[in-house]
N, C-alpha and C. Protein backbone atom coordinates (compact mmCIF):
# COMPACT_ATOMS: atom_id res chain seq x y z
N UNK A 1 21.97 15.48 -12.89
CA UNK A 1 21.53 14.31 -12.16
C UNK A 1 21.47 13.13 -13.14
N UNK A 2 22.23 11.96 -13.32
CA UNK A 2 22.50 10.61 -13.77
C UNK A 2 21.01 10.16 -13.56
N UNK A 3 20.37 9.14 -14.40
CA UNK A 3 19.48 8.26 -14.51
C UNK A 3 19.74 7.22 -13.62
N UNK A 4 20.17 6.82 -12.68
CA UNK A 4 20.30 5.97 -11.70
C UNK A 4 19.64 6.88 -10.52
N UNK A 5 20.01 8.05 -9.81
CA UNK A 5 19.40 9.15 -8.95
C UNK A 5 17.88 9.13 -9.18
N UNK A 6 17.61 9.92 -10.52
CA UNK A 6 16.56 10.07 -11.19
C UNK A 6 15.28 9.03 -10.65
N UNK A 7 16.04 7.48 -10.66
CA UNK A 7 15.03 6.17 -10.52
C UNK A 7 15.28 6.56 -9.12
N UNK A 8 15.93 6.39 -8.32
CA UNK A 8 15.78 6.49 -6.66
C UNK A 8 15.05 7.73 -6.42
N UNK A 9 15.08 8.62 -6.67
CA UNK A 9 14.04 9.36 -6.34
C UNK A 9 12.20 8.77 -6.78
N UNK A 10 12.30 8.67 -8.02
CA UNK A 10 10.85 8.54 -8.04
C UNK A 10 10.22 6.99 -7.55
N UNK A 11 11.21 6.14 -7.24
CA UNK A 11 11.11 5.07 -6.55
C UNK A 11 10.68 5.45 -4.95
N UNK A 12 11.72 6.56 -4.40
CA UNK A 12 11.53 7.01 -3.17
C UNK A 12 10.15 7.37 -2.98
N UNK A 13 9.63 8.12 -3.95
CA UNK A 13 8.66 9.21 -3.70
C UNK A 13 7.32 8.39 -4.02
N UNK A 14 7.42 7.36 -4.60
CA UNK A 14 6.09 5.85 -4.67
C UNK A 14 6.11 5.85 -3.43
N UNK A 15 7.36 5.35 -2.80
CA UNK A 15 7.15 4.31 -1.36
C UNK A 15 6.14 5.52 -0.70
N UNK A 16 6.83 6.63 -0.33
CA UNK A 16 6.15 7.60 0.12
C UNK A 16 4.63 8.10 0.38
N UNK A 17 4.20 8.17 -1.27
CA UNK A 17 3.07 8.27 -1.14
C UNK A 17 2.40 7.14 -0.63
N UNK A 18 2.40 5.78 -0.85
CA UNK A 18 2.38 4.68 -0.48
C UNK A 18 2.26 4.19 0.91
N UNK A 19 2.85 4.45 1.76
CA UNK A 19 2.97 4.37 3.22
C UNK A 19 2.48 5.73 3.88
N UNK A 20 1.97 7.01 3.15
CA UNK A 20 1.45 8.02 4.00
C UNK A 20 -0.18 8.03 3.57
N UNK A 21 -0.43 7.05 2.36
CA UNK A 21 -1.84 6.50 2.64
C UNK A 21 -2.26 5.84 3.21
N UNK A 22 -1.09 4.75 3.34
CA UNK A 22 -1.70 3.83 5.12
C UNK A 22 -1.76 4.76 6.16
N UNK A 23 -0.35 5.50 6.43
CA UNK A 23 -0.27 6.18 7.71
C UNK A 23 -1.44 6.91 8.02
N UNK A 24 -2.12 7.65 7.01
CA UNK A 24 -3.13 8.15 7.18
C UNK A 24 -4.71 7.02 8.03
N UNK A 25 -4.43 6.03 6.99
CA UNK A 25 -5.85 5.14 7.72
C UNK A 25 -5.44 4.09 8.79
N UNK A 26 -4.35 3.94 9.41
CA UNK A 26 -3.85 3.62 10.14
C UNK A 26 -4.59 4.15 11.67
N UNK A 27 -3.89 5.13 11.76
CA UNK A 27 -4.96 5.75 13.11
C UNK A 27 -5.89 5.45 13.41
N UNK A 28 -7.10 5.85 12.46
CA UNK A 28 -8.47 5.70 12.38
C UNK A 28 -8.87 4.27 12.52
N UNK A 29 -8.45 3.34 11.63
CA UNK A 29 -9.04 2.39 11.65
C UNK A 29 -9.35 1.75 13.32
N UNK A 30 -8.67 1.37 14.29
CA UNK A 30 -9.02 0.53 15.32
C UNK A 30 -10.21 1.16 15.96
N UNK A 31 -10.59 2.91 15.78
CA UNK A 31 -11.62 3.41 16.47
C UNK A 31 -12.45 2.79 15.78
N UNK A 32 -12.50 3.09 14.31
CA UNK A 32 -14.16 3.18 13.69
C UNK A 32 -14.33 1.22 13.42
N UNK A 33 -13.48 0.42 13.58
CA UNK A 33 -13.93 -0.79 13.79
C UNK A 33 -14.22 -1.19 15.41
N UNK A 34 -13.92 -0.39 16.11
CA UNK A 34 -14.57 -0.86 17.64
C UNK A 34 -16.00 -0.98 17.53
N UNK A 35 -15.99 0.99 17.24
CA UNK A 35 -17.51 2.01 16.70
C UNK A 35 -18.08 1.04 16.30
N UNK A 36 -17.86 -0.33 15.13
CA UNK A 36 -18.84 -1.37 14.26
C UNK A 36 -19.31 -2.65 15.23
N UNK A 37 -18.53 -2.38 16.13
CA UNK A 37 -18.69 -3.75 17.32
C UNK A 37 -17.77 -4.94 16.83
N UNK A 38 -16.39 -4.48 16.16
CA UNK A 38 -15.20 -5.82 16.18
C UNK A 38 -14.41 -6.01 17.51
N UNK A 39 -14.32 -6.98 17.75
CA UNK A 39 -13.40 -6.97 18.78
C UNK A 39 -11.67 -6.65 18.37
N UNK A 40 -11.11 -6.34 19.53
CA UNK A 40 -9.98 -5.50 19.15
C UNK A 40 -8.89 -6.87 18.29
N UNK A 41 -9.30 -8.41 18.60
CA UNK A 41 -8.61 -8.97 17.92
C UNK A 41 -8.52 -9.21 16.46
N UNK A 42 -10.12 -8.91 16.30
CA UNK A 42 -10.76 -8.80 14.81
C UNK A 42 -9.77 -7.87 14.17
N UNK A 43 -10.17 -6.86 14.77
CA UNK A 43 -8.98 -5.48 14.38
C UNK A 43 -7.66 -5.48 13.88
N UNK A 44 -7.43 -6.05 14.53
CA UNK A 44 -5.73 -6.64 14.78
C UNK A 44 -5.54 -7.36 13.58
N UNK A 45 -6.38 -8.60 12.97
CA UNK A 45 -6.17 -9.26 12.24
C UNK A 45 -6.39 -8.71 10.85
N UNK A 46 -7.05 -7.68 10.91
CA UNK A 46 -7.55 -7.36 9.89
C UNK A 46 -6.38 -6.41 9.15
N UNK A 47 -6.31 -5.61 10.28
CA UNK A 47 -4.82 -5.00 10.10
C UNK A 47 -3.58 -5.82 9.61
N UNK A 48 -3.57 -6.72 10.43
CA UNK A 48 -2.29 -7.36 10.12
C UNK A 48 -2.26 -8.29 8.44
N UNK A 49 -3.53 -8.52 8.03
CA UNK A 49 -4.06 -9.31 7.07
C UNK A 49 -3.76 -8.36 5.37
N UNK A 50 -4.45 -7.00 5.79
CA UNK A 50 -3.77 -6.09 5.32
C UNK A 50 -2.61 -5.87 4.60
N UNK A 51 -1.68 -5.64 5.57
CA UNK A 51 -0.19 -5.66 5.35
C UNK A 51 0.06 -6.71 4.58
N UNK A 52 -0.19 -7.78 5.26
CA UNK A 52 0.24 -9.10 4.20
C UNK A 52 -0.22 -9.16 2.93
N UNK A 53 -1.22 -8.83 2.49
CA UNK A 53 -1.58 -9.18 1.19
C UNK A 53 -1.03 -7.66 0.48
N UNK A 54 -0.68 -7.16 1.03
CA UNK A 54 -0.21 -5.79 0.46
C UNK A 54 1.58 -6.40 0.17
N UNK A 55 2.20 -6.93 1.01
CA UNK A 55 3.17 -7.74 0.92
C UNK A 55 3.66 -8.47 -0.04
N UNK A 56 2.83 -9.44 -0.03
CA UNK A 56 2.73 -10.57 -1.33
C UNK A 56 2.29 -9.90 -2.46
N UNK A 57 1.21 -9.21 -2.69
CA UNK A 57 0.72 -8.52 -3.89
C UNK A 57 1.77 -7.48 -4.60
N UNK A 58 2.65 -7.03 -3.75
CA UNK A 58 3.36 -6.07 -4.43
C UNK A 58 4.67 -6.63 -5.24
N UNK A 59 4.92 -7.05 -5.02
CA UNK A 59 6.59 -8.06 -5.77
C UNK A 59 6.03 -8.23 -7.30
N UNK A 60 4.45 -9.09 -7.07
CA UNK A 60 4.49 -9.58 -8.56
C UNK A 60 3.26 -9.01 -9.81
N UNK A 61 3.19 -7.85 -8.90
CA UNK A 61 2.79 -6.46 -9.65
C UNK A 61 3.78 -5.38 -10.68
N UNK A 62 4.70 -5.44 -9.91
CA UNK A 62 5.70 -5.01 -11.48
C UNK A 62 5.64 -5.34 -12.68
N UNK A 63 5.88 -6.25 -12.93
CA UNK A 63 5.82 -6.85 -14.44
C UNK A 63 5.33 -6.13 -15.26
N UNK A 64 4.12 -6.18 -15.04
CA UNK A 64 2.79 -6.25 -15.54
C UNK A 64 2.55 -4.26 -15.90
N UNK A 65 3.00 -4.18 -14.90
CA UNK A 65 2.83 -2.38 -14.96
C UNK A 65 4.06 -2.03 -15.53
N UNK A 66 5.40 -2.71 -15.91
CA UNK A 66 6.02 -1.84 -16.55
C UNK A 66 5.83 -2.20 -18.31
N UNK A 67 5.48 -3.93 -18.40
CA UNK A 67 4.56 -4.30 -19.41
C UNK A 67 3.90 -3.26 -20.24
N UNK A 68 2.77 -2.75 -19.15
CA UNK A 68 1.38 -2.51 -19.91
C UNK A 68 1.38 -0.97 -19.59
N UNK A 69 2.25 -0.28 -18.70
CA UNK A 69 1.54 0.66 -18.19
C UNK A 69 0.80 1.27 -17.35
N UNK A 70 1.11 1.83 -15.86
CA UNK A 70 0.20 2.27 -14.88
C UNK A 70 -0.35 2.40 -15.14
N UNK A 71 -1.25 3.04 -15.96
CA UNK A 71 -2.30 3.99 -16.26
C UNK A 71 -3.15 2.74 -16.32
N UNK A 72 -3.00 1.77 -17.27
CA UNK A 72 -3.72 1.06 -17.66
C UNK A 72 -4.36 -0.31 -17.05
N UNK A 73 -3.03 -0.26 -16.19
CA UNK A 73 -3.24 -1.57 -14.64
C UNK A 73 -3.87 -0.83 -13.38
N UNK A 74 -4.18 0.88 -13.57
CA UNK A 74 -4.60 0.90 -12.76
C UNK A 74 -6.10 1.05 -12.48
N UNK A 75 -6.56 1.11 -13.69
CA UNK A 75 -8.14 0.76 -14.28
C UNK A 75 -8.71 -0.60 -13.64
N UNK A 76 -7.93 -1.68 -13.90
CA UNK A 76 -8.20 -2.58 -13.50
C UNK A 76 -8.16 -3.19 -11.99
């Protein structure tokens, strides 16, 4: 297996874990914020607010972690 594969896989397998920790709180969330007394638009936004800053935050997070090191950006 070539070092080009190698990176697509463990690139693959980030996204992965990555989106099956949302998927996981995904579900849950709209119950247990009703359960708090948000309205379902609150919800919505919050969700959607979410995503976005997960969006924007991720592009200019690289750098820095191939910089310094996961381990060490992820302390912080």
């Amino acid at each position: 297996m070539d070092s080009r594969t190698r990176s697509m896989i463990a690139l693959a397998s980030v996204v992965l874990i990555g989106m099956t920790g949302f998927g996981v709180f995904l579900p849950i969330f709209p119950f247990l914020s009703l359960e708090l007394g948000a309205t379902p638009t609150a919800t919505t936004i919050t969700m959607g607010a979410y995503s976005l800053g997960q969006l924007i935050a991720s592009p200019p997070s690289g750098p820095p972690i191939t910089r310094v090191g996961a381990k060490s950006t992820s302390i912080v």
